[in-house]
N, C-alpha and C. Protein backbone atom coordinates (compact mmCIF):
# COMPACT_ATOMS: atom_id res chain seq x y z
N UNK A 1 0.84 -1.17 0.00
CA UNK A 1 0.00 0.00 0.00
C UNK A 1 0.89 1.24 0.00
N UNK A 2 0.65 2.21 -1.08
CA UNK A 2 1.15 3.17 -1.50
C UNK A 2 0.91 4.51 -0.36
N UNK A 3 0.47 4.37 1.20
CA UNK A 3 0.47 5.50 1.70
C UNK A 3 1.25 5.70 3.17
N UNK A 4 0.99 7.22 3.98
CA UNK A 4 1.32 6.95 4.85
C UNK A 4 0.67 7.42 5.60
N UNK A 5 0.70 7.91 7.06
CA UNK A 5 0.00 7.77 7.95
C UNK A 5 -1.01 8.86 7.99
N UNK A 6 -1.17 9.60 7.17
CA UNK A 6 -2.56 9.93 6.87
C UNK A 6 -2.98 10.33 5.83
N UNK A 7 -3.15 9.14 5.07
CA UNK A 7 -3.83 8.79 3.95
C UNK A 7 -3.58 8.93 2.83
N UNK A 8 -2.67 9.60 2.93
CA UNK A 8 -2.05 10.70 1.84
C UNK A 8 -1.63 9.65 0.83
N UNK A 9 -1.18 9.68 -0.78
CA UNK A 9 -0.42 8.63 -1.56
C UNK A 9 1.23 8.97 -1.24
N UNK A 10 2.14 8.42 -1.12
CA UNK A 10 3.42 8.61 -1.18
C UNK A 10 4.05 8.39 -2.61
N UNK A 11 4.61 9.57 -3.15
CA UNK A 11 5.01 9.33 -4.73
C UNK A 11 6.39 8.64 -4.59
N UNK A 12 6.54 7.71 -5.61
CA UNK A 12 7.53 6.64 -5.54
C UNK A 12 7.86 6.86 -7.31
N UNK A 13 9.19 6.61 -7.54
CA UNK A 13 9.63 6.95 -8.66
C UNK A 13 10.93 7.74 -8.75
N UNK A 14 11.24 7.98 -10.38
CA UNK A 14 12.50 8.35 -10.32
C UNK A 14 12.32 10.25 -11.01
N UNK A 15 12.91 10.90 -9.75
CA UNK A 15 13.07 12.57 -10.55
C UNK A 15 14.23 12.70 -11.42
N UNK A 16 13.96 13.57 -12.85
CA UNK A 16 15.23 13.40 -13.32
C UNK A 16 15.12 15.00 -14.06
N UNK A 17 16.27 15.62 -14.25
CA UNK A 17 16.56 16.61 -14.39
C UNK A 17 16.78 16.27 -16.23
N UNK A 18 16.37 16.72 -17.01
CA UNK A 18 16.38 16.69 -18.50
C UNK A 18 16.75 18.02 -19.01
N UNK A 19 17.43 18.56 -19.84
CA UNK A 19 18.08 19.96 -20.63
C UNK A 19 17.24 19.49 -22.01
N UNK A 20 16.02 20.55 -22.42
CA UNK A 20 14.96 19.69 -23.37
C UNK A 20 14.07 21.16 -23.62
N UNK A 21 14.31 21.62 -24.73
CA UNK A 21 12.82 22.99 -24.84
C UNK A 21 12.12 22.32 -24.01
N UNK A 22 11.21 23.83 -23.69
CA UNK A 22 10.10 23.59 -23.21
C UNK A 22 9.05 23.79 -24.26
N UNK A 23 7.85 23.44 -24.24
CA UNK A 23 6.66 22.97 -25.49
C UNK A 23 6.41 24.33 -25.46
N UNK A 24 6.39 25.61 -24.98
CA UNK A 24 6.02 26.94 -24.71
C UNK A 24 7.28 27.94 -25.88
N UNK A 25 8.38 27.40 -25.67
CA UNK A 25 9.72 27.14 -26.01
C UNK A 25 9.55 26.99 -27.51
N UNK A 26 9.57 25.99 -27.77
CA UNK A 26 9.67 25.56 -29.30
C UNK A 26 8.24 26.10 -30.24
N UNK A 27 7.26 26.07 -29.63
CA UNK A 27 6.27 26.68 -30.23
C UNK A 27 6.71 28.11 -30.62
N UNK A 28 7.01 29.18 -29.66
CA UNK A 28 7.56 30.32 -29.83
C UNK A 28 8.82 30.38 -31.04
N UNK A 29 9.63 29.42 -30.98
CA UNK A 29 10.76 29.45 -31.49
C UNK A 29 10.07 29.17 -33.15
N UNK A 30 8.94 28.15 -33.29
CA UNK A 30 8.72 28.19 -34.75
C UNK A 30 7.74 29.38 -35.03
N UNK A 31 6.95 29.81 -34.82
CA UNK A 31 6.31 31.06 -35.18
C UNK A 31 7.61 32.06 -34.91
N UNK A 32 8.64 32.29 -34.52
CA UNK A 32 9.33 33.17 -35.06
C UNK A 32 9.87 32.85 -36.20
N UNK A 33 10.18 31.85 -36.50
CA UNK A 33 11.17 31.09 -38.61
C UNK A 33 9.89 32.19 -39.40
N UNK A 34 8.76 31.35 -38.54
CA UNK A 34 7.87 31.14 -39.87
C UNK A 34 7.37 32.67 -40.43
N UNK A 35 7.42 33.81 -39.12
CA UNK A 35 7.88 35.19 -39.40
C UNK A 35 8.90 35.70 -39.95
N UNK A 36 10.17 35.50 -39.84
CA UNK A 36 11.05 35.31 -40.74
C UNK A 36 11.21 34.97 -42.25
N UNK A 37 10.15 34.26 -42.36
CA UNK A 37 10.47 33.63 -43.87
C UNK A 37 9.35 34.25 -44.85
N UNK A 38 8.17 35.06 -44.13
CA UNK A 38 6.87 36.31 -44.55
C UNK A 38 7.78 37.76 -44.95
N UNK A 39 7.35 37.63 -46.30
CA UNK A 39 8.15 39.13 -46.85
C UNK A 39 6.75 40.73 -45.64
N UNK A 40 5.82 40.51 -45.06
CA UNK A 40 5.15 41.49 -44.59
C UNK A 40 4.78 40.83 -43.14
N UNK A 41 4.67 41.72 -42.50
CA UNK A 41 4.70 41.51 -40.62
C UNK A 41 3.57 41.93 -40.22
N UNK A 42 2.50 42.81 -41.28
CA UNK A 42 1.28 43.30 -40.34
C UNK A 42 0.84 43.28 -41.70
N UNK A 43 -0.86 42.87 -41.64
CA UNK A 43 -2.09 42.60 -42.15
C UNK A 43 -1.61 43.78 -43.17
N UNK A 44 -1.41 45.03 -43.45
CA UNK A 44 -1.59 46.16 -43.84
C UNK A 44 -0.57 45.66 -45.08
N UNK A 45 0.52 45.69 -45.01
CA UNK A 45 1.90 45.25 -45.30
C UNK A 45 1.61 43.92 -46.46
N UNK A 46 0.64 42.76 -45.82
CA UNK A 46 0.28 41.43 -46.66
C UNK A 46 -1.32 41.91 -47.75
N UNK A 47 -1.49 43.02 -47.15
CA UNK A 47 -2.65 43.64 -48.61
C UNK A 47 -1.86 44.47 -49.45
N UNK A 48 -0.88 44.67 -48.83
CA UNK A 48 -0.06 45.57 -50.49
C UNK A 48 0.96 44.46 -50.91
N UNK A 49 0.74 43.18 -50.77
CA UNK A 49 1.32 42.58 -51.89
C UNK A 49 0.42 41.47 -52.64
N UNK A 50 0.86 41.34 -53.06
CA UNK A 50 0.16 39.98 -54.04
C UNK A 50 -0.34 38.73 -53.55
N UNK A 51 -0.01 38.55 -52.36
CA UNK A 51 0.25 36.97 -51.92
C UNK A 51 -1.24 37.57 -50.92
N UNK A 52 -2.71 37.29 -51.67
CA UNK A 52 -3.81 37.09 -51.46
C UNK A 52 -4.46 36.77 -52.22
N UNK A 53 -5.53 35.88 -51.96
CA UNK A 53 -6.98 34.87 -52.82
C UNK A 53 -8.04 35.51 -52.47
N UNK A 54 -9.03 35.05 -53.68
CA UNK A 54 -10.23 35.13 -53.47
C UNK A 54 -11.23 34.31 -53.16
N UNK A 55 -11.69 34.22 -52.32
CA UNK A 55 -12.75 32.69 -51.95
C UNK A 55 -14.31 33.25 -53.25
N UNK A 56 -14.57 32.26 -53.82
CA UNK A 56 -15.70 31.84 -54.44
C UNK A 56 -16.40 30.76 -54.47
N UNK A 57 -17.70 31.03 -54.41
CA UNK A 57 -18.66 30.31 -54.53
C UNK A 57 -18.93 29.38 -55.55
């Protein structure tokens, strides 16, 4: 039985220290490339160029 004297669970297992992005980390890190690699940075900037569609019906 996994407890101790009041009631509580006692965690059993191994802590380990890992050097690893964090998921907060790497997310950030690819939305910056993927800004990087956009010739325009603000909405205003991506209507004065070419690189827009038209949706039709």
């Amino acid at each position: 039985m996994m407890s101790n004297e009041d009631g509580f669970p006692i965690a059993l297992g191994v802590i380990r220290d890992v050097e690893a992005p964090t998921y907060d980390a790497a997310v950030n890190q690819q939305i910056e490339e993927v800004k990087a690699q956009k010739h325009y940075h603000n909405f205003m900037e991506m209507l004065e160029t070419n690189d827009i569609w038209e949706v039709k019906e």
